[in-house]
Protein backbone atom coordinates (compact mmCIF):
# COMPACT_ATOMS: atom_id res chain seq x y z
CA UNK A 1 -96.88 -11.33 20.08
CA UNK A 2 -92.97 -12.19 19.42
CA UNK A 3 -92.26 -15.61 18.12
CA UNK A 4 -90.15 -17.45 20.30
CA UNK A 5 -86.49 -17.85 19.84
CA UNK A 6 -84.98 -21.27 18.97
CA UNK A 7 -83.70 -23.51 21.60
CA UNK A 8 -80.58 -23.52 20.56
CA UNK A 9 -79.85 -19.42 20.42
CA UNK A 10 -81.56 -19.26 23.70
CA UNK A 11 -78.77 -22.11 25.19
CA UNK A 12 -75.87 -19.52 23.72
CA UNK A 13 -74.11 -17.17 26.18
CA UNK A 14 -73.89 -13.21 25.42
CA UNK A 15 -69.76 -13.40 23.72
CA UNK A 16 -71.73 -16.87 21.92
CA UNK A 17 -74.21 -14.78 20.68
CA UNK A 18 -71.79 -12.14 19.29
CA UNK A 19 -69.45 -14.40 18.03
CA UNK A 20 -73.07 -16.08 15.82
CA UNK A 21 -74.23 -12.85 15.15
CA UNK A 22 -70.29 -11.65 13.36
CA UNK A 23 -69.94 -14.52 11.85
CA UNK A 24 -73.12 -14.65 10.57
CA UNK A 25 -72.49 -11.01 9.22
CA UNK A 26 -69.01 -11.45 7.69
CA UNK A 27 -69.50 -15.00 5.90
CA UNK A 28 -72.67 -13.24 4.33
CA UNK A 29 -70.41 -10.19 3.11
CA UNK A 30 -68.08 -13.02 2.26
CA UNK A 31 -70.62 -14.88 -0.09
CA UNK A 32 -71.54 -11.45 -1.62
CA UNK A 33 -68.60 -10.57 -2.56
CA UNK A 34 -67.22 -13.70 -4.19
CA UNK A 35 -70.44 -14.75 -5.42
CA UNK A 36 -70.46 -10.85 -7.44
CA UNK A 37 -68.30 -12.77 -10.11
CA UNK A 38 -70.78 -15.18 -11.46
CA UNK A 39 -73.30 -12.15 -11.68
CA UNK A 40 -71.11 -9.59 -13.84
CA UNK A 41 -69.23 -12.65 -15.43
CA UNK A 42 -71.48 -12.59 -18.64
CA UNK A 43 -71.06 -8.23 -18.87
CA UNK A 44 -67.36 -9.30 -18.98
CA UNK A 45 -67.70 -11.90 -21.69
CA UNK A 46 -68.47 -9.32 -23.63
CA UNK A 47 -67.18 -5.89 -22.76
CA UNK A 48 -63.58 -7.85 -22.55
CA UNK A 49 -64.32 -10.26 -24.90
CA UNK A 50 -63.62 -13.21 -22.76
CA UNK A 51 -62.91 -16.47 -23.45
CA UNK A 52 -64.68 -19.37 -21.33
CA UNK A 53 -61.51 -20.68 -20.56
CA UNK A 54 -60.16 -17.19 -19.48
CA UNK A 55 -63.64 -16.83 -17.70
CA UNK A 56 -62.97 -20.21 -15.62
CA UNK A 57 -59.19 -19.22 -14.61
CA UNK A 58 -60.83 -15.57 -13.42
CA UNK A 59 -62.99 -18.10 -10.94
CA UNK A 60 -60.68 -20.73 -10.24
CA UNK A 61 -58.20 -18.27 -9.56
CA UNK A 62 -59.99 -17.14 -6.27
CA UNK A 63 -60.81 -20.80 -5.05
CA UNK A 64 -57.08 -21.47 -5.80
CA UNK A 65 -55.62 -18.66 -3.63
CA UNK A 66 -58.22 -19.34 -1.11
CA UNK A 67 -57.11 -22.82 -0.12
CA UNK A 68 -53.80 -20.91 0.64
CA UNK A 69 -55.29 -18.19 2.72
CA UNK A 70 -57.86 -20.55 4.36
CA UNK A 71 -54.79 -22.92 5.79
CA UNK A 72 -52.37 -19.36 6.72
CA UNK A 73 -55.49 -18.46 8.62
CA UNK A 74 -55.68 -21.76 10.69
CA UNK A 75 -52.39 -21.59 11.13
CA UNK A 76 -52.31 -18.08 12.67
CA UNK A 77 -55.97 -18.90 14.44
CA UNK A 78 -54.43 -21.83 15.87
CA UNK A 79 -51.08 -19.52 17.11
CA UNK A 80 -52.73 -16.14 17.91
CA UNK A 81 -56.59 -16.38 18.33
CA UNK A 82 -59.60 -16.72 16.19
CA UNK A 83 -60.53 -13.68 16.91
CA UNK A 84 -57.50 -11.80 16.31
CA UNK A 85 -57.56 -13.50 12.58
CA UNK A 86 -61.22 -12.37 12.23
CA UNK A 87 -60.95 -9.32 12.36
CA UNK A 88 -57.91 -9.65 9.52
CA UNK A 89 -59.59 -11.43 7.51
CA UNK A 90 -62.85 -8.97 6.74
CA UNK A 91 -60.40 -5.97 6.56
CA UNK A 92 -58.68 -8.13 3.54
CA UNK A 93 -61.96 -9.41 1.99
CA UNK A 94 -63.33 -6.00 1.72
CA UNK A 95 -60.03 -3.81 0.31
CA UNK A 96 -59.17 -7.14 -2.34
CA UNK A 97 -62.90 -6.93 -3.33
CA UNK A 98 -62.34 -3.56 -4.24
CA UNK A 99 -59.57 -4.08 -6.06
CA UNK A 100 -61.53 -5.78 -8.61
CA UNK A 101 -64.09 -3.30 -8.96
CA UNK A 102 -60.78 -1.17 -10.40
CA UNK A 103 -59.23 -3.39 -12.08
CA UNK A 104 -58.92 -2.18 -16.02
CA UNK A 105 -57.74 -5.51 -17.74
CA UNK A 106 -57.82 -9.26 -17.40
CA UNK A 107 -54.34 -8.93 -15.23
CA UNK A 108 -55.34 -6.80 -13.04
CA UNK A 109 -58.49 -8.90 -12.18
CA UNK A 110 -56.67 -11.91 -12.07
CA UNK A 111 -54.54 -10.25 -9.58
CA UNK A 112 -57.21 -8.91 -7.55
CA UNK A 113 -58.81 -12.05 -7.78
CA UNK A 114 -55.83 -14.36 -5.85
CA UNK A 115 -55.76 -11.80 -3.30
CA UNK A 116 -59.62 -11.74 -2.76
CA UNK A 117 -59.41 -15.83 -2.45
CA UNK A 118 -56.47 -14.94 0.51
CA UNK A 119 -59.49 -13.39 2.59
CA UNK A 120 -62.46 -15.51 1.57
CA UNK A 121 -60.40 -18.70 2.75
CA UNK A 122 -59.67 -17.10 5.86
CA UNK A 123 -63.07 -15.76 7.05
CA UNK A 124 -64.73 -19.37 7.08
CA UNK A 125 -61.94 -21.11 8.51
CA UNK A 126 -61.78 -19.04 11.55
CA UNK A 127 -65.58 -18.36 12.34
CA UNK A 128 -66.50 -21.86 12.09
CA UNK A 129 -63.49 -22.77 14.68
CA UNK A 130 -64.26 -19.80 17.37
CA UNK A 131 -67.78 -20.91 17.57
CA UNK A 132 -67.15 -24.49 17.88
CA UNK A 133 -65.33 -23.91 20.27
CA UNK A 134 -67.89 -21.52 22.01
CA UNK A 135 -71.04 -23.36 21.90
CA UNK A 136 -72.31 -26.80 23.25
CA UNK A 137 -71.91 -29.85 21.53
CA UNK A 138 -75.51 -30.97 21.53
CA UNK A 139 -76.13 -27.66 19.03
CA UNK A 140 -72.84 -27.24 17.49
CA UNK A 141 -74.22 -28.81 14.22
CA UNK A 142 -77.29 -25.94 14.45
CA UNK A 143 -75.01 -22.98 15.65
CA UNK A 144 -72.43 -23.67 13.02
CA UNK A 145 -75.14 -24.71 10.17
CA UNK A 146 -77.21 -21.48 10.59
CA UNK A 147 -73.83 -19.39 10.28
CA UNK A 148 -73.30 -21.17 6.97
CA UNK A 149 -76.46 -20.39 5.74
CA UNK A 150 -75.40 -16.81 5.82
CA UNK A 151 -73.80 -17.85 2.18
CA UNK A 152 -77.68 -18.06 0.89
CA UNK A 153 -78.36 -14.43 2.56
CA UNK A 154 -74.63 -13.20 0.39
CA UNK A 155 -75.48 -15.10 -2.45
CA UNK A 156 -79.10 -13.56 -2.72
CA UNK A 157 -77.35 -10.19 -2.05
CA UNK A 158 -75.01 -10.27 -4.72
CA UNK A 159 -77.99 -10.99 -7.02
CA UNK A 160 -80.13 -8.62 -5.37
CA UNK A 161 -77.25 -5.66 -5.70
CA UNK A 162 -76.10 -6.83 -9.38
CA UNK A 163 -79.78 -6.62 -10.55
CA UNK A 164 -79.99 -3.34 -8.99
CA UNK A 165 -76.83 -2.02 -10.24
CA UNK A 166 -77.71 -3.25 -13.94
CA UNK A 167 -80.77 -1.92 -13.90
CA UNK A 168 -79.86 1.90 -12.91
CA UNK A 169 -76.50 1.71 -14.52
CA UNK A 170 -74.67 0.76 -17.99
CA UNK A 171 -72.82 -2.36 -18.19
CA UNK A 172 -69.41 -0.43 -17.17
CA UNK A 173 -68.89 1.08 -15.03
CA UNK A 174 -72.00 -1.22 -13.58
CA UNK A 175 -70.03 -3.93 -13.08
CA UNK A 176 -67.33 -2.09 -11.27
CA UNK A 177 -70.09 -0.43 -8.81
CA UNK A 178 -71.65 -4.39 -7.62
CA UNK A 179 -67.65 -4.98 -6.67
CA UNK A 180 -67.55 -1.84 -4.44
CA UNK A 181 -70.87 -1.64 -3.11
CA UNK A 182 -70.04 -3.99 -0.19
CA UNK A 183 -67.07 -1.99 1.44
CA UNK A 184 -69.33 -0.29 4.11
CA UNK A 185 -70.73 -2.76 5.47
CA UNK A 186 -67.41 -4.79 5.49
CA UNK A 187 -66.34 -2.05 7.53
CA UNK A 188 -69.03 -2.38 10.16
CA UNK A 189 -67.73 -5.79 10.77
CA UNK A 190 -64.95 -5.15 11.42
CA UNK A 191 -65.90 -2.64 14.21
CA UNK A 192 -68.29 -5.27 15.84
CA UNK A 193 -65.38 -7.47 15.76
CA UNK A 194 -63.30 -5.50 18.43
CA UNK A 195 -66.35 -6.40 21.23
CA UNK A 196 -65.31 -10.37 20.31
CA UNK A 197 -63.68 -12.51 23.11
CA UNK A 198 -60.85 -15.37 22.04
CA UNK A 199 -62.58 -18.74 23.35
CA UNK A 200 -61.63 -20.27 26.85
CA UNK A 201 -60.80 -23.45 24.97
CA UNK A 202 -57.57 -21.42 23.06
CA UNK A 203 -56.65 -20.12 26.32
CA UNK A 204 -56.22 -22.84 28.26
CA UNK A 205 -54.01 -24.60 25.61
CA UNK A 206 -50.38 -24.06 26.66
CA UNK A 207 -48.25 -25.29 23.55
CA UNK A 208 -48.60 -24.24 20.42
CA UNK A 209 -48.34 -26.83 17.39
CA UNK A 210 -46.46 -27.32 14.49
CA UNK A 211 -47.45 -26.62 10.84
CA UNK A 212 -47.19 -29.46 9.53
CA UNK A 213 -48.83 -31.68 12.76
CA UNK A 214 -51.89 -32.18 10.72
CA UNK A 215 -49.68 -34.26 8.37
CA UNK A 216 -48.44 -36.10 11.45
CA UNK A 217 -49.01 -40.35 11.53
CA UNK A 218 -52.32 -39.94 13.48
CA UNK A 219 -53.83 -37.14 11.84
CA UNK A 220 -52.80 -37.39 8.28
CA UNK A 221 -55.41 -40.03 7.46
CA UNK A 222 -57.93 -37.43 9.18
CA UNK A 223 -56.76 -35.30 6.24
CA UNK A 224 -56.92 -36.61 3.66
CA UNK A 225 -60.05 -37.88 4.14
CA UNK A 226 -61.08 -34.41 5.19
CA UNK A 227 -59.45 -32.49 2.22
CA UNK A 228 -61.12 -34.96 -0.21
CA UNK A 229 -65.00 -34.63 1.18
CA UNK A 230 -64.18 -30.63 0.78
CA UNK A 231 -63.37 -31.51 -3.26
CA UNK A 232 -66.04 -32.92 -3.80
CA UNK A 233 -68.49 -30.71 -2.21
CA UNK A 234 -66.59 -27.77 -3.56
CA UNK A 235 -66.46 -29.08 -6.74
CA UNK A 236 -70.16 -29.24 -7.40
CA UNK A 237 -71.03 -26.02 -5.91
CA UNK A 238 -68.46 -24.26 -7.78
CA UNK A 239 -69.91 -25.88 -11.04
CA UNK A 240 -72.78 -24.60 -10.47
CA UNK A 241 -72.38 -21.31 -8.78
CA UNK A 242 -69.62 -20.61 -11.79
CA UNK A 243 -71.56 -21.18 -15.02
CA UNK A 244 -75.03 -21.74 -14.18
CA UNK A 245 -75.94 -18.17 -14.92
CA UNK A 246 -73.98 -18.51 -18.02
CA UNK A 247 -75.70 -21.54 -19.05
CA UNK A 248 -79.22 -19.95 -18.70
CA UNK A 249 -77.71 -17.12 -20.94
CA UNK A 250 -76.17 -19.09 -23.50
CA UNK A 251 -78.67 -21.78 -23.65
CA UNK A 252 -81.72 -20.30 -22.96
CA UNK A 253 -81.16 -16.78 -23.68
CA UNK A 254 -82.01 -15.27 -20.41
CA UNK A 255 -81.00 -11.61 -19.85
CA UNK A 256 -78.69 -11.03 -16.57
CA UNK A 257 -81.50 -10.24 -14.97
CA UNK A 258 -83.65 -13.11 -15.36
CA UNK A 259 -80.78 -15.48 -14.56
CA UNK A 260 -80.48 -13.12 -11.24
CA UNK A 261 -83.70 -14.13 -10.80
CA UNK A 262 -83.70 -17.62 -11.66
CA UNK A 263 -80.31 -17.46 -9.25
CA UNK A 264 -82.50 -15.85 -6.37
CA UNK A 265 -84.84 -18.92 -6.08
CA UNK A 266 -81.66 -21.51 -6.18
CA UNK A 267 -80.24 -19.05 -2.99
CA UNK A 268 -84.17 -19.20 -0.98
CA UNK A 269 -83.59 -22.83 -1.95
CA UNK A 270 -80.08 -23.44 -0.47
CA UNK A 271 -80.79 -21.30 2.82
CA UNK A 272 -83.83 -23.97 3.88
CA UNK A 273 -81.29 -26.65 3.02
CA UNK A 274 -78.44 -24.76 5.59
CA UNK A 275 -81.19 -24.57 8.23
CA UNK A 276 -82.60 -28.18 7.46
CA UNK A 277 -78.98 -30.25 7.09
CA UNK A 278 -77.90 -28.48 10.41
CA UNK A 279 -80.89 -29.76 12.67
CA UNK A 280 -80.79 -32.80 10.55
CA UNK A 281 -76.93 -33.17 11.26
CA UNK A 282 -77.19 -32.96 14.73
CA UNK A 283 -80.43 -35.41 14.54
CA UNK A 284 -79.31 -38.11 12.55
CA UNK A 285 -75.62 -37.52 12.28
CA UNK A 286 -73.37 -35.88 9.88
CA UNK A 287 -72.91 -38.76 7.83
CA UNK A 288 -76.71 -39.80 7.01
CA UNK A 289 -77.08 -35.95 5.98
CA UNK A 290 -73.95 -35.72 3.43
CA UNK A 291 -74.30 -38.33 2.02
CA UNK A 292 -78.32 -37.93 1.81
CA UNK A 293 -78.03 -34.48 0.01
CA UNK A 294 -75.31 -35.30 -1.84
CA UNK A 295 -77.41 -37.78 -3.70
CA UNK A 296 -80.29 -35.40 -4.50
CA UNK A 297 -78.23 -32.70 -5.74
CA UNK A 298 -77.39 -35.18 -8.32
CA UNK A 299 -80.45 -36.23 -9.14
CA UNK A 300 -81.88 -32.76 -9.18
CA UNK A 301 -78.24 -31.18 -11.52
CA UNK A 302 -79.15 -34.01 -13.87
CA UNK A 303 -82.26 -33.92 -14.57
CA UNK A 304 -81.81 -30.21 -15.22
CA UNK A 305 -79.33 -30.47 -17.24
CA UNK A 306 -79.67 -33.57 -19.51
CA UNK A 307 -83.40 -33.34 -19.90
CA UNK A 308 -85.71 -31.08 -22.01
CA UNK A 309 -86.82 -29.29 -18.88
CA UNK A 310 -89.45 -25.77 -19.51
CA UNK A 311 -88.39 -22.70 -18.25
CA UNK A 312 -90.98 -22.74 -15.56
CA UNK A 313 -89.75 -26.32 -14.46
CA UNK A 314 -86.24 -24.90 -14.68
CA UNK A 315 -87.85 -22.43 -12.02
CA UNK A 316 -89.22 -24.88 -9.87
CA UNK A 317 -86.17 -27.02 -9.91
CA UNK A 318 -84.41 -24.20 -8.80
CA UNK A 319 -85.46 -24.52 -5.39
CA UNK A 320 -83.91 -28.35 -4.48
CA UNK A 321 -81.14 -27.61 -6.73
CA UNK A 322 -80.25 -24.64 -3.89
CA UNK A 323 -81.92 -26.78 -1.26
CA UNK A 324 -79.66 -30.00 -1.85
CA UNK A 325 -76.22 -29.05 -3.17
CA UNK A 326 -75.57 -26.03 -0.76
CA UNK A 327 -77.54 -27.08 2.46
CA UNK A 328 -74.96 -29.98 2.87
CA UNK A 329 -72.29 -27.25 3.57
CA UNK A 330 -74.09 -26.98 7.12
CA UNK A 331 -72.64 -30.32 8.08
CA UNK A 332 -69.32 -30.17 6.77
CA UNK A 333 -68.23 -27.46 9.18
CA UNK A 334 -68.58 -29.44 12.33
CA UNK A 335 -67.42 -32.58 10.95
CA UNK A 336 -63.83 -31.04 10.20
CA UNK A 337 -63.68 -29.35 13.72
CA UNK A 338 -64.70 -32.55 15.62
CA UNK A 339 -61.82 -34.29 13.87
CA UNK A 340 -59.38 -32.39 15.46
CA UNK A 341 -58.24 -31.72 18.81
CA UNK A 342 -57.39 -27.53 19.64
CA UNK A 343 -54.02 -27.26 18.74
CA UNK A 344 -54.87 -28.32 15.48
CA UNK A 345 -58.03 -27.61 14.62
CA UNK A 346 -57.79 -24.31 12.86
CA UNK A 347 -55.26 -25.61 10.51
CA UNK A 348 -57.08 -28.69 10.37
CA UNK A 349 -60.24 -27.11 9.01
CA UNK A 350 -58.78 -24.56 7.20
CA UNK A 351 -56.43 -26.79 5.17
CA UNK A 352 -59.19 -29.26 4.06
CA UNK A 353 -61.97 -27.06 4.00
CA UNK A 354 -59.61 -24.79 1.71
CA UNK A 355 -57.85 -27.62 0.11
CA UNK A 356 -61.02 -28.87 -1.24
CA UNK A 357 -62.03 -25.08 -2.26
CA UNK A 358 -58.57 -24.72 -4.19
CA UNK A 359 -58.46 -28.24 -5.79
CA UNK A 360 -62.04 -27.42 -6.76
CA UNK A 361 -61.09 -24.55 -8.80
CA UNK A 362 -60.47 -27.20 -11.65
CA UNK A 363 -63.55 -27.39 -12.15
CA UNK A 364 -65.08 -23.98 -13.40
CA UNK A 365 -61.62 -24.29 -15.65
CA UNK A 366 -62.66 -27.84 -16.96
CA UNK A 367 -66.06 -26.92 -17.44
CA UNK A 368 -64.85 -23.92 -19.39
CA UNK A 369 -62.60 -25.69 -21.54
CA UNK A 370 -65.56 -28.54 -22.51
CA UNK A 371 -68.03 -25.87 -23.14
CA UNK A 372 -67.14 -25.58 -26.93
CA UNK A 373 -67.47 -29.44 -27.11
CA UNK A 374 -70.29 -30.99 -25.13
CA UNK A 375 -71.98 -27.56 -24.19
CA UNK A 376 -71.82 -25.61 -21.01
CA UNK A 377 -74.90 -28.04 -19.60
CA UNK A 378 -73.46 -31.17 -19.83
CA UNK A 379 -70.68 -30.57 -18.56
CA UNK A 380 -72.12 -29.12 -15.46
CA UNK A 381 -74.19 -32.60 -15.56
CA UNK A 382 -70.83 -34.39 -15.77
CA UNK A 383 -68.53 -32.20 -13.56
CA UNK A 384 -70.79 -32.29 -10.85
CA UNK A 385 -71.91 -36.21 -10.85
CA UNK A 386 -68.56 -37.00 -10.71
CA UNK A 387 -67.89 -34.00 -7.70
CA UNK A 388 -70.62 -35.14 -5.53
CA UNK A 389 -70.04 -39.05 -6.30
CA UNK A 390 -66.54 -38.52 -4.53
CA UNK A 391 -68.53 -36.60 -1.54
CA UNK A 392 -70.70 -40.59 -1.16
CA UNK A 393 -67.23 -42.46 -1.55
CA UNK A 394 -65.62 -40.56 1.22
CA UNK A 395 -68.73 -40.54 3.91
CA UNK A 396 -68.27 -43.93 4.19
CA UNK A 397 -64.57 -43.92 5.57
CA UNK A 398 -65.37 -41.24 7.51
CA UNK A 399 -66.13 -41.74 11.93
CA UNK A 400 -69.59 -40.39 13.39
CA UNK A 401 -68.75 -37.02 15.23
CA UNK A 402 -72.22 -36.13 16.23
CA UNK A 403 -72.44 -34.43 19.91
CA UNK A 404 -68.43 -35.36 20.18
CA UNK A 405 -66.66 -33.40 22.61
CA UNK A 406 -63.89 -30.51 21.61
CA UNK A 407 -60.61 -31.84 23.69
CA UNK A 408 -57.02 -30.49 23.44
CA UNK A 409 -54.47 -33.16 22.58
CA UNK A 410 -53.33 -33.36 26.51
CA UNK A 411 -56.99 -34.00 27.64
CA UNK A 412 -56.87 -36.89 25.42
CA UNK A 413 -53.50 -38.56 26.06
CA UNK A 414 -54.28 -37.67 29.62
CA UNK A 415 -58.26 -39.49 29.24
CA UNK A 416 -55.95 -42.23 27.35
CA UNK A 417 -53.53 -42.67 29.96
């Protein structure tokens, strides 16, 4: 007997359903092939002989160039189509991801690296908008929270494929082969992609907006607001996603493929939290549910981190560290579309979604260059307090947006009026 479908796919139309089922795909592809890094980070600390500080800039460099790409990407949604821009943006993700797989210094990598973040800001940005746009607001928070728990599905990919990889093939070219493995399916995509239709919500807008109108005198405060609950969320998850498997290395002395392992329970972990924060968002608000998880993934990053935990606790933990400091991502998503009326709300999104990515690439740097100090766990403990502390601070300047209607700016001067 089939299990029945959830209410809320079962409410989605048939171009709803592809547009879920795409961007579902790519932001999973996405998530594998950023997410590679962490995984083949500690084969490069030693086959380049790496610094941690050089280690950090090779991640911050991607979140960097991403907040550029994610806001070019809202920009152009916002002018020519989400779906037009979707389709870009997996054909980028998948060449740039490449790239790195060739790349025969630290330059190179580096290089490959920026232009990898131009895609991976992108692909977010413009999925999240299209189906916003696409589905009902009673389920946006569920339609738009599932999709971003297609980061846990990448994430447990890229650990999946590096622990294959490592396991049937030396270090290098190993390394080289988890970077390129992905290309296929990016491919594949990208072909589904054509079938997409652009939302009748970008249609019916007639005038396009400025670049800058997110910056405007009734938006800006929107922004910054926006820009900093994306730091702080991005700053914690990069923390962790960044040097966690080189802290169970270091520290504990775990091969790559135990920390894969130990990294495959945190991603089981964070995919419950995606599905949990995105019924719980459209339950009990956005706002209860950020700032709700933010406070556990504290709680849970500390005690890992400043107490004598075993390695099987450091197991079990595993599973609310995932669950709590990546299932808030679920909510964030239709909080910065709901803030913004059509004309702006791929820019809007993908400038503080992006903004908070890029500003959070400090903190795989910082955490790099206080490693030889304090030691790579505490200042996860520290970076990421102080990351999701800022994520509590802003919820409570931010509006409710639960269930809120998507309106161009004429509908609401015209409502106003």
């Amino acid at each position: 007997m089939r299990s029945p479908r959830p209410q809320w796919y079962g409410a989605l139309g048939k171009n709803a359903r592809r547009a879920f089922w795409t961007s579902f795909a790519g932001f999973s592809l996405d998530a594998m092939d950023v997410q590679l890094y962490a995984f083949v980070l500690p084969v490069l600390l030693t086959a380049w002989k790496l610094s941690h500080a050089e280690a950090g800039l090779l991640a911050s460099a991607t979140l960097v160039s991403s907040a550029v790409g994610g806001w070019i990407v809202g920009l152009l949604a916002d002018r020519f189509g989400r779906v037009r821009m979707l389709r870009i943006t997996i054909l980028w993700l998948a060449i740039s991801t490449c790239l790195c797989g060739l790349s025969s210094n630290f330059g190179q990598l580096f290089a490959a690296r920026l232009l990898q973040g131009l895609g991976f800001g992108g692909e977010w940005t413009a999925s999240a908008v299209l189906l916003a746009e696409i589905v009902a607001p009673q389920i946006r928070g569920r339609v738009i929270g599932m999709v971003q728990s297609a980061w846990a599905v990448g994430w447990a990919m890229a650990a999946a494929s590096s622990a294959v990889v490592f396991s049937l093939a030396p270090p290098d070219p190993g390394w080289r082969i988890a970077f390129i493995v992905g290309f296929v399916p990016a491919i594949l995509v990208f072909l589904y992609r054509t079938r997409l239709e652009e939302t009748e919500t970008f249609r019916k807008v007639k005038e396009r907006s400025s670049w800058h109108a997110i910056f405007s005198h009734g938006m800006v405060g929107k922004t910054i607001k926006g820009g900093l609950l994306a730091t702080g969320m991005h700053g914690g998850y990069w923390a962790i996603a960044t040097w966690w498997p080189v802290m169970l290395g270091a520290e504990r002395g775990f091969s790559t493929t135990a920390s894969s392992a130990y990294l495959g329970v945190v991603a089981i972990g964070s995919f419950f939290g995606y599905v949990s924060s995105a019924w719980l968002s459209d339950r009990f608000g956005r706002k209860a549910t950020l700032a709700g998880f933010a406070l556990c993934a504290i709680a849970v990053v500390l005690i890992c981190t400043e107490y004598p935990v075993s390695n099987l606790e450091m197991l079990l933990l595993s599973f609310p560290l995932g669950f709590f400091a990546l299932g808030m991502f679920s909510a964030i998503g239709p909080v910065l579309t709901e803030l913004y009326p059509t004309e702006t709300r791929g820019s809007g999104l993908g400038f503080c979604y992006n903004f908070g990515r890029g500003a959070a690439g400090s903190t795989p740097l910082l955490i790099g260059g206080s490693a030889a100090s304090i030691g790579i766990s505490h200042a996860i403990g520290i970076y990421v307090t102080l990351a999701y502390g800022l994520v509590v601070v802003v919820i409570a300047f931010l509006p409710e947006t639960r269930g809120q209607v998507l309106k161009s700016l004429s509908e609401a001067e015209s409502l106003g009026s």
